[in-house]
N, C-alpha and C. Protein backbone atom coordinates (compact mmCIF):
# COMPACT_ATOMS: atom_id res chain seq x y z
N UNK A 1 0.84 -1.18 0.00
CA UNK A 1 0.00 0.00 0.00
C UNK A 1 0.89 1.24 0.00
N UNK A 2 0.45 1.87 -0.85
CA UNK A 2 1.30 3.56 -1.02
C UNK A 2 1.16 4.85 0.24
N UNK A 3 1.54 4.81 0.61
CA UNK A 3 1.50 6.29 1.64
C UNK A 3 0.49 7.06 0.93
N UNK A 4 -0.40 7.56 1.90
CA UNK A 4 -1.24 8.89 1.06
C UNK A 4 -0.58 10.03 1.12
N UNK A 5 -0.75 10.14 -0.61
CA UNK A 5 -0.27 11.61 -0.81
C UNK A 5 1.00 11.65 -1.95
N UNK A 6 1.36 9.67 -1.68
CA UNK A 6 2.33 9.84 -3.08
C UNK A 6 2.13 9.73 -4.27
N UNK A 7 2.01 10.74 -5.34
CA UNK A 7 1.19 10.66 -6.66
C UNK A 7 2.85 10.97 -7.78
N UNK A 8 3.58 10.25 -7.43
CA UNK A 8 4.52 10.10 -8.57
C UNK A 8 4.38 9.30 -10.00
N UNK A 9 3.87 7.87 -9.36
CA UNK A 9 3.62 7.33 -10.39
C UNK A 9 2.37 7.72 -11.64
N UNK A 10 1.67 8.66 -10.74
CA UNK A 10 0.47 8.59 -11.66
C UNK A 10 1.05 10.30 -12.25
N UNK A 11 1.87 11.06 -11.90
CA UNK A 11 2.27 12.57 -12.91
C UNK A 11 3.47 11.62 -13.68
N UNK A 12 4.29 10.72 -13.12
CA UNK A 12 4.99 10.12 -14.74
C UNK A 12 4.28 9.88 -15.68
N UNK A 13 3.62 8.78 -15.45
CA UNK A 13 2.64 8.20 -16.57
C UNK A 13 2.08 9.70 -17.04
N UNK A 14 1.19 10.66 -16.50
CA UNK A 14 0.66 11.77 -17.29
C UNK A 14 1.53 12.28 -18.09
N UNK A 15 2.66 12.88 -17.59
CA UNK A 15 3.59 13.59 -18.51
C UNK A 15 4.67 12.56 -19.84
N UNK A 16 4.61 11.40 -19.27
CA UNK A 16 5.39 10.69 -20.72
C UNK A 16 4.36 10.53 -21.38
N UNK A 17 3.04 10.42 -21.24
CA UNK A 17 1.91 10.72 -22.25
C UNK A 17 1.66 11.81 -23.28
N UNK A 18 1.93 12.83 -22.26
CA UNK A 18 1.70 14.02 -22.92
C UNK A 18 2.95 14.61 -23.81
N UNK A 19 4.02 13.86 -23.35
CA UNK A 19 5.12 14.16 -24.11
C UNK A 19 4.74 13.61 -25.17
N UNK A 20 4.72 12.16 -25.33
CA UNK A 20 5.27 11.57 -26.58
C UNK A 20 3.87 11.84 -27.20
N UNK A 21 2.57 12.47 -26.61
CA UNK A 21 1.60 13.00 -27.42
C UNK A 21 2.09 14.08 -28.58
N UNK A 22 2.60 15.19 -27.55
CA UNK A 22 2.84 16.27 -28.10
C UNK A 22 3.63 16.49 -29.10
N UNK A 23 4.97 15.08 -29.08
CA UNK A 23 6.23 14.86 -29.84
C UNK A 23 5.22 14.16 -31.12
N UNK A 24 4.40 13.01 -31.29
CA UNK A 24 4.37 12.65 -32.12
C UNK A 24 2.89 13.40 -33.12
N UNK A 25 2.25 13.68 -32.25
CA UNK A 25 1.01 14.14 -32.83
C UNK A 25 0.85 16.01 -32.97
N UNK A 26 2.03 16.93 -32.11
CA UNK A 26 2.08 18.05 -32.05
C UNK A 26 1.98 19.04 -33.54
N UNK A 27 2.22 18.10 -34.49
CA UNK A 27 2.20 18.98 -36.16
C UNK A 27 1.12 19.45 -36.44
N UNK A 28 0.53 18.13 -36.08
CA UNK A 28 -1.47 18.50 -36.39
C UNK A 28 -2.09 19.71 -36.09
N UNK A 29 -1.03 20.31 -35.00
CA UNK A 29 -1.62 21.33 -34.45
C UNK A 29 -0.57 22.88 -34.76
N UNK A 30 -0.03 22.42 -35.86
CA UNK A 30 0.91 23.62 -35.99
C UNK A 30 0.79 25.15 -36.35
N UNK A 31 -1.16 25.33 -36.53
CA UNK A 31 -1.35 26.53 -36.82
C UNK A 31 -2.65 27.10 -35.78
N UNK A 32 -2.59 26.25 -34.64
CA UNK A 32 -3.86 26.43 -33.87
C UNK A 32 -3.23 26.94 -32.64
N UNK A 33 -3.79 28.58 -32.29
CA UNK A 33 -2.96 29.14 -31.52
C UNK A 33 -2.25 28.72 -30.06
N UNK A 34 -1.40 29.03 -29.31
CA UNK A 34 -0.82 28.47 -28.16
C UNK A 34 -2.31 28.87 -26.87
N UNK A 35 -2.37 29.65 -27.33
CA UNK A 35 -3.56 30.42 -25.97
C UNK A 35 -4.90 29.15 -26.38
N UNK A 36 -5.27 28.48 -27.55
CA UNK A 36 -6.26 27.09 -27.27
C UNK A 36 -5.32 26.11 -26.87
N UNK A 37 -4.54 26.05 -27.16
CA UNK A 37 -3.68 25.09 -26.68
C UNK A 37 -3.26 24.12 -24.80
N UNK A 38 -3.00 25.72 -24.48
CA UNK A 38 -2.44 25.86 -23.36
C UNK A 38 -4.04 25.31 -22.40
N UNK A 39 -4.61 25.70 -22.17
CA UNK A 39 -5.67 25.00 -21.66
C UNK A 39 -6.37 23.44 -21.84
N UNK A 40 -6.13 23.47 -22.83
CA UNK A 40 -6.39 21.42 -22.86
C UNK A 40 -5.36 21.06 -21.75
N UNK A 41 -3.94 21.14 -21.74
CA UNK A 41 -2.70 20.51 -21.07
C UNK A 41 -3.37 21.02 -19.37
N UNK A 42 -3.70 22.03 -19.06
CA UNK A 42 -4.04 22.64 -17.87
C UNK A 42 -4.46 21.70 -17.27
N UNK A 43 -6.05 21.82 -18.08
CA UNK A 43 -7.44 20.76 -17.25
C UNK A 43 -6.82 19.67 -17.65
N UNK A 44 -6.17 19.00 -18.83
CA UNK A 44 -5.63 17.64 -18.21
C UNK A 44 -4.91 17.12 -17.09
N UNK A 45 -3.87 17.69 -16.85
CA UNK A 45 -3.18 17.85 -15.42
C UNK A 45 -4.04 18.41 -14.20
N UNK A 46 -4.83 19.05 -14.35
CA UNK A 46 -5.83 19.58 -13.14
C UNK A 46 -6.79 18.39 -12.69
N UNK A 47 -7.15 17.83 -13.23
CA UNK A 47 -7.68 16.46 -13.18
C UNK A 47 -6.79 15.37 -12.28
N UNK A 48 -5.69 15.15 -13.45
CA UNK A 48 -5.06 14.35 -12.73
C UNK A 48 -4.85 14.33 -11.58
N UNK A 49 -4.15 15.76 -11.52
CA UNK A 49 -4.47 16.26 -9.68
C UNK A 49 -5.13 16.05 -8.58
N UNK A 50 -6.36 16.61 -9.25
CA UNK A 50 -7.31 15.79 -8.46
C UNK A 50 -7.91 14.57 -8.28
N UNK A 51 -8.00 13.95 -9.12
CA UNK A 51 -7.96 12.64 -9.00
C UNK A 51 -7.11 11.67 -7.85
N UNK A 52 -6.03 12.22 -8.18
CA UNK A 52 -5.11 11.31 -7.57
C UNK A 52 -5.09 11.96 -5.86
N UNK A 53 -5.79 13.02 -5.43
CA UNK A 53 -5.86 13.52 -4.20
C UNK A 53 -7.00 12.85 -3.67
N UNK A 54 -7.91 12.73 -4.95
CA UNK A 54 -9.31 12.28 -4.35
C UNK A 54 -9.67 11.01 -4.13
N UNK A 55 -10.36 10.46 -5.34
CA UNK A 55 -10.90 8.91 -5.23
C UNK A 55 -9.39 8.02 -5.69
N UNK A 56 -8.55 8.56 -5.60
CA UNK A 56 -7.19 7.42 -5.97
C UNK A 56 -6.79 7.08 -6.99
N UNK A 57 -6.20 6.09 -6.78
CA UNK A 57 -4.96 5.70 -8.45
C UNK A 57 -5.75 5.48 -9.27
N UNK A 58 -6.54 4.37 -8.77
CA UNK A 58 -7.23 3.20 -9.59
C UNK A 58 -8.25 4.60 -10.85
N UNK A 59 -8.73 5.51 -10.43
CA UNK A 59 -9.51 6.10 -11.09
C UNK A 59 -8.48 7.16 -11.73
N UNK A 60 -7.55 8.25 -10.90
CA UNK A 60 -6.61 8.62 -11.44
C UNK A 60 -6.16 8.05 -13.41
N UNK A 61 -5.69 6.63 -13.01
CA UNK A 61 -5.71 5.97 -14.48
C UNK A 61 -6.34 5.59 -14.96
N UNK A 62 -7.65 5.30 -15.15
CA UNK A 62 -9.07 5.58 -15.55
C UNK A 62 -9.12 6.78 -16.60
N UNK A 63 -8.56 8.00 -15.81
CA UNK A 63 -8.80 9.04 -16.35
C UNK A 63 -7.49 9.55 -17.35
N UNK A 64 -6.34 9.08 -17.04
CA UNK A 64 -4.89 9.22 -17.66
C UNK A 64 -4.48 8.67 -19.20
N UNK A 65 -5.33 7.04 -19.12
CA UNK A 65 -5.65 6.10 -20.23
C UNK A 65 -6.59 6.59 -20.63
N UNK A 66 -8.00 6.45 -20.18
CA UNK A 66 -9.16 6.38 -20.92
C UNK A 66 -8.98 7.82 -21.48
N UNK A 67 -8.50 8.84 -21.22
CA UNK A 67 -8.60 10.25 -22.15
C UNK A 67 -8.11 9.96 -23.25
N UNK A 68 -6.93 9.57 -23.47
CA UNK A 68 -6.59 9.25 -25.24
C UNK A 68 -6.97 8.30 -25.63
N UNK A 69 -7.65 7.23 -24.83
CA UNK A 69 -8.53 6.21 -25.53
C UNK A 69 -9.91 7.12 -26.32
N UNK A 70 -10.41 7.58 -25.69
CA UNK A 70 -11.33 8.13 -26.26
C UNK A 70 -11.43 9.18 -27.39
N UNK A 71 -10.24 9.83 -27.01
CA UNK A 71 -9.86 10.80 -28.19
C UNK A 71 -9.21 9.97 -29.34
N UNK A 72 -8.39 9.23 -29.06
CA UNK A 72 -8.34 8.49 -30.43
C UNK A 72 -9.27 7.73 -31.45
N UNK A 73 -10.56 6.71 -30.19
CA UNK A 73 -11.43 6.67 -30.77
C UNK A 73 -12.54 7.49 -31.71
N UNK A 74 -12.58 9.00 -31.54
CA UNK A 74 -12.91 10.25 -31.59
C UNK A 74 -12.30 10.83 -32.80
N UNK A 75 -11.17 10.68 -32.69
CA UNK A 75 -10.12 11.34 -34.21
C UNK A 75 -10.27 10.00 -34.91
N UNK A 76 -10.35 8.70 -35.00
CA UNK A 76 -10.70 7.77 -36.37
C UNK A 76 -11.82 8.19 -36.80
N UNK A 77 -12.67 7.90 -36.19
CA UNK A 77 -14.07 8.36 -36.77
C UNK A 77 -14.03 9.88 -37.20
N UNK A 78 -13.78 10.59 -36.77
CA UNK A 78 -13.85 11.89 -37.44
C UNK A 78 -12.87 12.43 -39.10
N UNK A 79 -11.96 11.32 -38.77
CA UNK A 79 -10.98 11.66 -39.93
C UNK A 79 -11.79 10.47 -41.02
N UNK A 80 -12.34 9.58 -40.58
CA UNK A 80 -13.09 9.04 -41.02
C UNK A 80 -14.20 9.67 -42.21
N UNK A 81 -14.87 10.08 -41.04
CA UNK A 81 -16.26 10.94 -41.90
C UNK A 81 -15.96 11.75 -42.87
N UNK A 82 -14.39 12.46 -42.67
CA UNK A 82 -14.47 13.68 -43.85
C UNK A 82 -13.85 13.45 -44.23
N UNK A 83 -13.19 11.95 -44.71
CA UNK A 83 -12.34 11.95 -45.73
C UNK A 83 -10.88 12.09 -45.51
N UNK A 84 -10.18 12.09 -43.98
CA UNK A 84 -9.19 12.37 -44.13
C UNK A 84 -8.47 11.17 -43.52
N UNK A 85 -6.87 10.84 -43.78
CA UNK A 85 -6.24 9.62 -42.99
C UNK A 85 -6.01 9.86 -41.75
N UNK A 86 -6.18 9.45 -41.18
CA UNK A 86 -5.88 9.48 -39.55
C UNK A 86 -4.67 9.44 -39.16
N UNK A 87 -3.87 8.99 -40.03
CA UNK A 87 -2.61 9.17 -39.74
C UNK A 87 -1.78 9.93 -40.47
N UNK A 88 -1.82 10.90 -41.56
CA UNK A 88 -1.07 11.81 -42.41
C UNK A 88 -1.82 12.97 -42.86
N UNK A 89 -2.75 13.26 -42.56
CA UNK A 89 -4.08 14.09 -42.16
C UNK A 89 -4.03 14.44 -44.19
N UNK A 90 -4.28 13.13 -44.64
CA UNK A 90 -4.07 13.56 -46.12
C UNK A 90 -5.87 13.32 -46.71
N UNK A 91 -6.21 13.99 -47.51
CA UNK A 91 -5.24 14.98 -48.41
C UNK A 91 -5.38 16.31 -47.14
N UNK A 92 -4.16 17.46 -47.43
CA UNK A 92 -4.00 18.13 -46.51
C UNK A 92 -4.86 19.21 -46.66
N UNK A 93 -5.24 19.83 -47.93
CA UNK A 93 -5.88 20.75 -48.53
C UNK A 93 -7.33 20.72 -47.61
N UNK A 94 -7.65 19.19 -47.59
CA UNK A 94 -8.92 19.23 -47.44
C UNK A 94 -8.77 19.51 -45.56
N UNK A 95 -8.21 18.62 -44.82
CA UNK A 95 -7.40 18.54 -43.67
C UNK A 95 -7.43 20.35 -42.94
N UNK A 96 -7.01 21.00 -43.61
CA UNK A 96 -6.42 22.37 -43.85
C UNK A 96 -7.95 23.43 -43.70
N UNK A 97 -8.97 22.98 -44.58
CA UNK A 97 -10.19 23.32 -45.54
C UNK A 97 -11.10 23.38 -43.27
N UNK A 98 -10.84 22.06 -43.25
CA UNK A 98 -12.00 21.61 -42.30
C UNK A 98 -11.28 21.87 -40.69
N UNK A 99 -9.95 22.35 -40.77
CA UNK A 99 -9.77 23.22 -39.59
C UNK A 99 -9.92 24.81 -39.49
N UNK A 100 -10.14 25.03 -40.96
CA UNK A 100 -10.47 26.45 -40.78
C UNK A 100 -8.93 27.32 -40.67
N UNK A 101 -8.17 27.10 -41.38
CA UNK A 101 -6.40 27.41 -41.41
C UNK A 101 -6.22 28.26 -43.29
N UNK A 102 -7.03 27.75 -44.07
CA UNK A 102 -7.16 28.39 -45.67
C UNK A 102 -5.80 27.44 -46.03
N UNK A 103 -5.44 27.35 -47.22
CA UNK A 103 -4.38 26.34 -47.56
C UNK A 103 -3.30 26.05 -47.22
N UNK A 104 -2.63 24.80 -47.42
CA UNK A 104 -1.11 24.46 -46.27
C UNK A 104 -0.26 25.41 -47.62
């Protein structure tokens, strides 16, 4: 049993998430300003926070996993519907068209 109050394991796991989020998926977002940005990362970590103060690990990672589970489930289907790859956001024009950015 963990001492209450030690939440190391559960801000690693958040932040090598959010790293290798940001490292591999960060392009997607290369014209969408820092000020929308900066608030997704906030309330994700604000959560975690609390979580891990509140009802514990077990839900803590509940919430750590299941967020990019769901968002990934979320971005297939959506890249889905309009036509775009989910993984090379091709064609980009269109990609480009449906974020509201005018052409790459």
């Amino acid at each position: 049993m963990r001492p209450r109050g030690d939440t190391s394991l559960e801000w690693l796991v958040s932040a090598v998430l959010a790293a290798a989020g940001i490292i591999e998926f960060g392009h997607f977002e290369e014209r969408t300003p820092k000020w929308r940005r900066l608030p997704k990362w906030t309330l994700y970590f604000g959560v975690t926070a609390l979580l891990s103060r509140g009802p514990g690990r077990p839900w803590t990672f509940v919430w750590i996993l299941g967020l990019p589970g769901v968002g990934l489930a979320f971005h297939l289907w959506w890249c889905r519907k309009h036509g775009i790859d989910p993984l090379s956001a091709e064609p980009k024009e269109r990609y480009y068209e449906l974020r509201g950015w005018g052409r790459p």
